[in-house]
C-alpha atoms as a PDB file:
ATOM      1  CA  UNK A   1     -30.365 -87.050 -73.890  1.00  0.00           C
ATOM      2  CA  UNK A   2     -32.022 -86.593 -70.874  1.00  0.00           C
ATOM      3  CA  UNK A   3     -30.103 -89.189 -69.284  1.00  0.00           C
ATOM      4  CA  UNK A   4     -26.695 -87.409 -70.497  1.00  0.00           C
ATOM      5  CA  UNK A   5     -27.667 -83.981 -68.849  1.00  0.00           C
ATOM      6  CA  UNK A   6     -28.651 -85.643 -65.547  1.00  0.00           C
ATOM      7  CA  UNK A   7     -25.078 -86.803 -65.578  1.00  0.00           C
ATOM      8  CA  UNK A   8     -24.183 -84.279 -66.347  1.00  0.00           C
ATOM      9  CA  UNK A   9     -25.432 -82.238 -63.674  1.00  0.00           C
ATOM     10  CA  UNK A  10     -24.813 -85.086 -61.120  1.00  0.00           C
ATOM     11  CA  UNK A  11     -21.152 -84.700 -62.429  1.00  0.00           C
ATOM     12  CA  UNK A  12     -20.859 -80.833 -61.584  1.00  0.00           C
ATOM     13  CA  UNK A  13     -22.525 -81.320 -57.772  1.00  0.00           C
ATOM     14  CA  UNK A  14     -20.287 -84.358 -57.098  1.00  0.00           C
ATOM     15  CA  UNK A  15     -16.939 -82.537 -58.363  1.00  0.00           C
ATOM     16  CA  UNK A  16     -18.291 -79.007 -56.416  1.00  0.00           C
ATOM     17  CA  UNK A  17     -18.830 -81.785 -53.427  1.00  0.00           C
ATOM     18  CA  UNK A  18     -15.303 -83.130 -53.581  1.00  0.00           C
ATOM     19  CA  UNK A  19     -13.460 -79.481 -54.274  1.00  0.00           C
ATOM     20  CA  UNK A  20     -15.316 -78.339 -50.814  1.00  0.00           C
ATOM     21  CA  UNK A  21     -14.570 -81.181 -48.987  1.00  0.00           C
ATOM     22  CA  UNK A  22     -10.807 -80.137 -50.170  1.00  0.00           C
ATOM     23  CA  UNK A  23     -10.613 -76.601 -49.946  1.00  0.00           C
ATOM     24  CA  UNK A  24     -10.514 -74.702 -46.758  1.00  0.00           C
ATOM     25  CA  UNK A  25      -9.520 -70.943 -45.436  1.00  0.00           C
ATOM     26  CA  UNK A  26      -6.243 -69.978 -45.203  1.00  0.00           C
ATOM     27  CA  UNK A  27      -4.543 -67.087 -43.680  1.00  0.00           C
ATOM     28  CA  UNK A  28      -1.912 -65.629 -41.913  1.00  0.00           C
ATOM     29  CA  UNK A  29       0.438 -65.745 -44.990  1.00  0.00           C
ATOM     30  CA  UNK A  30       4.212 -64.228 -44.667  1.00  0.00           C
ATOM     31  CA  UNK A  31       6.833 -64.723 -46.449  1.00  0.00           C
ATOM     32  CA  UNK A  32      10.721 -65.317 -46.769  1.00  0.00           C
ATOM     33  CA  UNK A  33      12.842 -65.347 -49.774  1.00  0.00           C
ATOM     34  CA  UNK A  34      11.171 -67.963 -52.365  1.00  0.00           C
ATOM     35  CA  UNK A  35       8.798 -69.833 -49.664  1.00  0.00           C
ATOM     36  CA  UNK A  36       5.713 -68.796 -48.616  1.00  0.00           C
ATOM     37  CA  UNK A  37       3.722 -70.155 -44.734  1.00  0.00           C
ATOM     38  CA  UNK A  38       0.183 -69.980 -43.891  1.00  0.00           C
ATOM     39  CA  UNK A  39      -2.071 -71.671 -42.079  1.00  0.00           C
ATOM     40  CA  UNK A  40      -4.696 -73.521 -43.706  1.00  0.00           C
ATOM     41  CA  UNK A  41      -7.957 -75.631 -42.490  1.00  0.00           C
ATOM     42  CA  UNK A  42      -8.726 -77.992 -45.282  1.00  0.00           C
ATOM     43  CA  UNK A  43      -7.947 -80.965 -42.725  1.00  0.00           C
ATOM     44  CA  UNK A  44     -10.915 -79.133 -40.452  1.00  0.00           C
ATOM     45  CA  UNK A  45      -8.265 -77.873 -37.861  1.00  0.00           C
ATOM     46  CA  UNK A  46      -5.785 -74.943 -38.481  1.00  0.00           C
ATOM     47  CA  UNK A  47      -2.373 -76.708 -39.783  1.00  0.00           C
ATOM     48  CA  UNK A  48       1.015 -75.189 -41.315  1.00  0.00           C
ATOM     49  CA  UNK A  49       1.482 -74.870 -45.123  1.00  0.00           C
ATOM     50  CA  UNK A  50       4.331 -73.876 -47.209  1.00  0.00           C
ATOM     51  CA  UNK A  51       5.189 -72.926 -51.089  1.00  0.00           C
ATOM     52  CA  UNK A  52       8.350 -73.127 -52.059  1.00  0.00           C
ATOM     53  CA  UNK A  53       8.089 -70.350 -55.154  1.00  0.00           C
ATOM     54  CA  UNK A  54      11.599 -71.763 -57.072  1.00  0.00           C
ATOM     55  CA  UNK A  55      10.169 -74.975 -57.225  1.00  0.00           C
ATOM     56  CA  UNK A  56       6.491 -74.965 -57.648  1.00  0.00           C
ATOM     57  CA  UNK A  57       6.078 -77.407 -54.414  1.00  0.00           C
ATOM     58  CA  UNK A  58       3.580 -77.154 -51.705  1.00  0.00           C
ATOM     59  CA  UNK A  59       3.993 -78.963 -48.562  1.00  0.00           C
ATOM     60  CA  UNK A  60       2.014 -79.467 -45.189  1.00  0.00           C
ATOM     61  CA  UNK A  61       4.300 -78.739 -42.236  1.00  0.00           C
ATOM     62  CA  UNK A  62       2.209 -79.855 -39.701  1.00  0.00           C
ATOM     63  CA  UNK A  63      -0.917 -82.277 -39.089  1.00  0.00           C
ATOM     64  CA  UNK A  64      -2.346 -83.141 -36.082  1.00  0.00           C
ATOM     65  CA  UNK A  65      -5.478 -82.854 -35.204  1.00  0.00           C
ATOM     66  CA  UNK A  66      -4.742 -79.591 -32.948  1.00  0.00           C
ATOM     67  CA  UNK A  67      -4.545 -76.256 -34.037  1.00  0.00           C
ATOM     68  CA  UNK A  68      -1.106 -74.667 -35.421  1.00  0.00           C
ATOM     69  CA  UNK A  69      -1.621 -70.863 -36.112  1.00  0.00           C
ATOM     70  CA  UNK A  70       0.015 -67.655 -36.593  1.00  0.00           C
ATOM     71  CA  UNK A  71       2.967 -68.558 -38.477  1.00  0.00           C
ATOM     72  CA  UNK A  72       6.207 -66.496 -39.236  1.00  0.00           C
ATOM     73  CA  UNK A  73       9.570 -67.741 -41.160  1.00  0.00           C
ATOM     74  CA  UNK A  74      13.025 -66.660 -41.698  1.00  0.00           C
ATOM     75  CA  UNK A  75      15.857 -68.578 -43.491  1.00  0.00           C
ATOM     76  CA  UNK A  76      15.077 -72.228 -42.811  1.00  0.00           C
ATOM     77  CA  UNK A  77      12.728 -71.823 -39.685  1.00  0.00           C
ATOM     78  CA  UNK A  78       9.063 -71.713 -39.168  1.00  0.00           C
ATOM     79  CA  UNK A  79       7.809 -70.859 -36.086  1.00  0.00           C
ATOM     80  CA  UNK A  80       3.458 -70.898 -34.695  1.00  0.00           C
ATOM     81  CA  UNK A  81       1.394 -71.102 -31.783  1.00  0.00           C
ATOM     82  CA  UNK A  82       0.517 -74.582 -31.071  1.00  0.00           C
ATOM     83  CA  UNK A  83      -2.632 -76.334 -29.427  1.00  0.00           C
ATOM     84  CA  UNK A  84      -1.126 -79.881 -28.991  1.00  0.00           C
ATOM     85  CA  UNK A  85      -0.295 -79.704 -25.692  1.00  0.00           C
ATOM     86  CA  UNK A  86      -3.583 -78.286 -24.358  1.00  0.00           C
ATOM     87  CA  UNK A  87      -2.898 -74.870 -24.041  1.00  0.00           C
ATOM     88  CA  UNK A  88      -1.129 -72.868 -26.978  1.00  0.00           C
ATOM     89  CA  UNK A  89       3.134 -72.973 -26.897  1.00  0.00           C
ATOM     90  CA  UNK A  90       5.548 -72.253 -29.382  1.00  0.00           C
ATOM     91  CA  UNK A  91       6.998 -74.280 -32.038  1.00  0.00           C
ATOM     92  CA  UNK A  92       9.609 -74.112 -34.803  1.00  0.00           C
ATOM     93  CA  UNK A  93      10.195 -76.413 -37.221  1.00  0.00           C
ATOM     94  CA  UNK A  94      13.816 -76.327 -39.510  1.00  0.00           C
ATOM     95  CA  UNK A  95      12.815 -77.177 -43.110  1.00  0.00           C
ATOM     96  CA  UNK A  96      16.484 -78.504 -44.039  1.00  0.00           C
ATOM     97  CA  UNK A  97      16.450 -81.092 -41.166  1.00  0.00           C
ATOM     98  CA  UNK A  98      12.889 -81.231 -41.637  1.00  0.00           C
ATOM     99  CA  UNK A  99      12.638 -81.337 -37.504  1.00  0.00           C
ATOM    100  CA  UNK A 100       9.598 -79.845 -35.139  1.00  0.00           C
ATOM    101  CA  UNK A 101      11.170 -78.168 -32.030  1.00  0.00           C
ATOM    102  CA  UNK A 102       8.952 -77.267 -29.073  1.00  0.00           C
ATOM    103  CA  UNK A 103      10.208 -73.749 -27.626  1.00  0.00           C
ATOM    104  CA  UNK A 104       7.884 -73.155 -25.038  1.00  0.00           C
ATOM    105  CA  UNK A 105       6.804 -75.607 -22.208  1.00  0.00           C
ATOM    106  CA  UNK A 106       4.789 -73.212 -20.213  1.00  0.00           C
ATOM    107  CA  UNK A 107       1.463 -74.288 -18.640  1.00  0.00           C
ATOM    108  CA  UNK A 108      -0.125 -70.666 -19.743  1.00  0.00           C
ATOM    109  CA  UNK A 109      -0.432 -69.627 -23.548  1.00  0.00           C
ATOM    110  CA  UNK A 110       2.306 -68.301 -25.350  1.00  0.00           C
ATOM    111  CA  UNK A 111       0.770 -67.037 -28.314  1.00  0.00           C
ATOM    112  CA  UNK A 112       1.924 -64.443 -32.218  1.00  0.00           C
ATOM    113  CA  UNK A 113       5.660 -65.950 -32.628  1.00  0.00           C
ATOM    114  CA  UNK A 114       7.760 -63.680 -34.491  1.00  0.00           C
ATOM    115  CA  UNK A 115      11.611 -64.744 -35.358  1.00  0.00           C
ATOM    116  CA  UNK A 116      14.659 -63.282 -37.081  1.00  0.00           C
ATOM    117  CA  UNK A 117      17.343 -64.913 -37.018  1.00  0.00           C
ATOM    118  CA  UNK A 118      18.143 -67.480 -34.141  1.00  0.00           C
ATOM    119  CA  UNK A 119      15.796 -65.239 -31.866  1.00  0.00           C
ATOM    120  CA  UNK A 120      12.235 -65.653 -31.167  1.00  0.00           C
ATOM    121  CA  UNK A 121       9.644 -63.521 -29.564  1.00  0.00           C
ATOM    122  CA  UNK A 122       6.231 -64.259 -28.689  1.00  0.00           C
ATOM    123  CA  UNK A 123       3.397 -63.237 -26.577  1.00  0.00           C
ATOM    124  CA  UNK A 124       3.258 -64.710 -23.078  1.00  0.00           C
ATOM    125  CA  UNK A 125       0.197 -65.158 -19.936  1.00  0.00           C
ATOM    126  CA  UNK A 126       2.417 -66.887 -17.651  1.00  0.00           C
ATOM    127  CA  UNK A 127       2.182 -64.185 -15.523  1.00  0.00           C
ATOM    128  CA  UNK A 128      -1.114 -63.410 -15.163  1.00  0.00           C
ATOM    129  CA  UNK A 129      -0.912 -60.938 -17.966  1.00  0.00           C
ATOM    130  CA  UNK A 130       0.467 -60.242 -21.352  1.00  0.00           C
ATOM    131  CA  UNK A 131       4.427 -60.285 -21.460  1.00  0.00           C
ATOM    132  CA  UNK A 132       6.892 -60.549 -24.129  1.00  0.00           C
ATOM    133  CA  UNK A 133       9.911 -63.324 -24.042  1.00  0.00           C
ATOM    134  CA  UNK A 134      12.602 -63.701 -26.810  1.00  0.00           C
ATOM    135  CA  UNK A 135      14.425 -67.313 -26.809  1.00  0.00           C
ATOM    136  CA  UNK A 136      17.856 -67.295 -28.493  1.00  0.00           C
ATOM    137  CA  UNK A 137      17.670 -70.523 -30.674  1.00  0.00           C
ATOM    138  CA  UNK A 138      21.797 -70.519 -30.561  1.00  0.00           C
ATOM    139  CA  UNK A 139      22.007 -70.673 -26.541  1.00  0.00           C
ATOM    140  CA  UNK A 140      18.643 -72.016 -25.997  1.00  0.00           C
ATOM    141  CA  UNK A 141      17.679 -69.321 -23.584  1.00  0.00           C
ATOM    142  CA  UNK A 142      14.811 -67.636 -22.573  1.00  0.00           C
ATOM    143  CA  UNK A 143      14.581 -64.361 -21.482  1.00  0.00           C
ATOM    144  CA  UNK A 144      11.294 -62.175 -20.378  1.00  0.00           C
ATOM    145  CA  UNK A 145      11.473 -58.579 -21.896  1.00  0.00           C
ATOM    146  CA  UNK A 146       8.628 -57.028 -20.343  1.00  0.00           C
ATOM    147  CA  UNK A 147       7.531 -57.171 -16.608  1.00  0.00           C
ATOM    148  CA  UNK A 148       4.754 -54.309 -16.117  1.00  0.00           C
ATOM    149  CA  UNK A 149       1.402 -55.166 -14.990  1.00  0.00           C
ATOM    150  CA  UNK A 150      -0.083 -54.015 -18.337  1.00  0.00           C
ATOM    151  CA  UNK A 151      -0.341 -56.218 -21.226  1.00  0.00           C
ATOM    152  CA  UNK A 152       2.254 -56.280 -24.140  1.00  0.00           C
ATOM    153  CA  UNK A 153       0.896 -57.687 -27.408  1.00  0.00           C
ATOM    154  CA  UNK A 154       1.594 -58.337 -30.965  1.00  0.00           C
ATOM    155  CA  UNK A 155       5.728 -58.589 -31.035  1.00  0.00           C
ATOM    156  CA  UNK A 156       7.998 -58.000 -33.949  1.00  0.00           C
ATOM    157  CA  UNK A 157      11.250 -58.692 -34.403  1.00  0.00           C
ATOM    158  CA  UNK A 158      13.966 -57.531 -36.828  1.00  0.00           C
ATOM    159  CA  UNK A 159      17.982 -57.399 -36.101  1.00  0.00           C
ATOM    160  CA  UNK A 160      18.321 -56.458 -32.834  1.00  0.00           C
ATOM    161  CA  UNK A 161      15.089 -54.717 -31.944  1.00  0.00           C
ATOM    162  CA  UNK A 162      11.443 -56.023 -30.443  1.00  0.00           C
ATOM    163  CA  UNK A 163       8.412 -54.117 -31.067  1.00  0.00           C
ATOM    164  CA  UNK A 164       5.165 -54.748 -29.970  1.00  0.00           C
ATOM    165  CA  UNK A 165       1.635 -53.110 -28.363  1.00  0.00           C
ATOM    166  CA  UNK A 166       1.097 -51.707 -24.820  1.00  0.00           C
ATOM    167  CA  UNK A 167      -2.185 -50.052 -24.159  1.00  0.00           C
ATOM    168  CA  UNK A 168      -2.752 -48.829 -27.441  1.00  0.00           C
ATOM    169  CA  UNK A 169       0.837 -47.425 -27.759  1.00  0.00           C
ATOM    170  CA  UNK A 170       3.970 -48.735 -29.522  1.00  0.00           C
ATOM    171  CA  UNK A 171       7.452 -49.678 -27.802  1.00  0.00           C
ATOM    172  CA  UNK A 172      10.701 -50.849 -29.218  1.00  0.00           C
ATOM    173  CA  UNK A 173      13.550 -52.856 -27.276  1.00  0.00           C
ATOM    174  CA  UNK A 174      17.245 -52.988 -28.725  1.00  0.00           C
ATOM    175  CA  UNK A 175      18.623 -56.045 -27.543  1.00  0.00           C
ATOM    176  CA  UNK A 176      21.690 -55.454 -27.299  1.00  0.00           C
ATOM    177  CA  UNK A 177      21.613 -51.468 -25.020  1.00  0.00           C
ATOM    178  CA  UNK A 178      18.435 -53.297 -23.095  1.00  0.00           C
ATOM    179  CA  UNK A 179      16.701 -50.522 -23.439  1.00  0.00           C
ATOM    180  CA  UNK A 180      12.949 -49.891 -23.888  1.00  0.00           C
ATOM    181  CA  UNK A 181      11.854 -47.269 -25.656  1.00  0.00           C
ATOM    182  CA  UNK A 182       8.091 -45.669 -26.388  1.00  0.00           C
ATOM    183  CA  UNK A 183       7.521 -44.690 -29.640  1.00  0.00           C
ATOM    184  CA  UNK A 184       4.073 -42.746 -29.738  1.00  0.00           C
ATOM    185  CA  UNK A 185       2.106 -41.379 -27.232  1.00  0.00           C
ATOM    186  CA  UNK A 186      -0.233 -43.099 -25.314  1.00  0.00           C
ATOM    187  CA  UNK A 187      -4.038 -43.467 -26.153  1.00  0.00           C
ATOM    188  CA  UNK A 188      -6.140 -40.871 -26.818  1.00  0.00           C
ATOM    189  CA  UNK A 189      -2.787 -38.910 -26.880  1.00  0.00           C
ATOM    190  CA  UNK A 190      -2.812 -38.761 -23.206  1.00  0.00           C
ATOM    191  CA  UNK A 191       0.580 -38.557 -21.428  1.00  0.00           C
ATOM    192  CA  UNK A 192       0.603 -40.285 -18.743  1.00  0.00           C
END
């Protein structure tokens, strides 16, 4: 009997050993339609995940050994921030041709991809500070939004309009006037 419960307990430890050695963090989670992205770290790096909600199926969208974060979908796209190359750039990967598209090729970190449609906006140091860019998957063009010497954060995208954080206060571009436009007041409600 005694024999039996040291199994027993050797059992439990050994499965408690192998689900941690499984199950890591994840986060970042957004969602489209029936599929849901994340990052996950149960390969001990930060790597892509999605669940397709119809069917029930989880897959692993990316897995090398650097780090893929930040993720964000629409339609058939995923895009993150990717370590691979050294420094973080942007990539998108199209789940019906099941391809991995690098977006960025900048030397400096393009980091928080957002996309909607065949656009793309990220954060971008290239400049010495924080900019936003938008690349039009359709044209395969980049173009830099912002070109102040304070740092723009944190973009959004929807239709035709960009938000995204500058010193504390929120601004919106529409695309297709190319106009910027502040939305609240400045820090500290200062009006400067």
């Amino acid at each position: 009997e005694s024999k039996a419960i040291f199994f027993g307990i050797f059992f439990v430890i050994f499965l408690m050993t192998i689900g941690n050695a499984t199950a890591g963090s994840e986060s970042n989670s957004v969602i489209y339609e029936d599929r849901i992205v994340w990052q996950d770290d149960s390969n001990g790096n930060w790597d892509i995940q999605m669940y397709n909600i119809s069917t029930s199926a989880k897959i692993q969208i990316t897995n090398d050994e650097a780090d893929q974060q930040n993720p964000d979908i629409y339609g058939d796209r995923i895009v993150w921030q990717d370590n691979k190359s050294g420094n973080w750039d942007i990539q998108m990967y199209d789940i019906s041709s099941q391809t991995e598209t690098r977006i960025t090729t900048s030397g400096s970190n393009q980091i928080n991809p957002a996309i909607y449609g065949d656009k793309i906006v990220w954060q971008d140091s290239r400049n010495g500070n924080q900019d936003i860019y938008i690349y039009d998957i359709s044209t395969s063009t980049e173009t830099q939004i912002t070109n102040n010497s304070s740092d723009q954060s944190n973009p959004d995208i929807y239709a035709d309009r960009i938000v995204w954080v500058e010193d504390g206060t929120l601004y919106m571009y529409n695309i297709s006037t190319s106009t910027e436009t502040r939305i609240t007041s400045y820090f500290w409600g200062s009006d400067h």
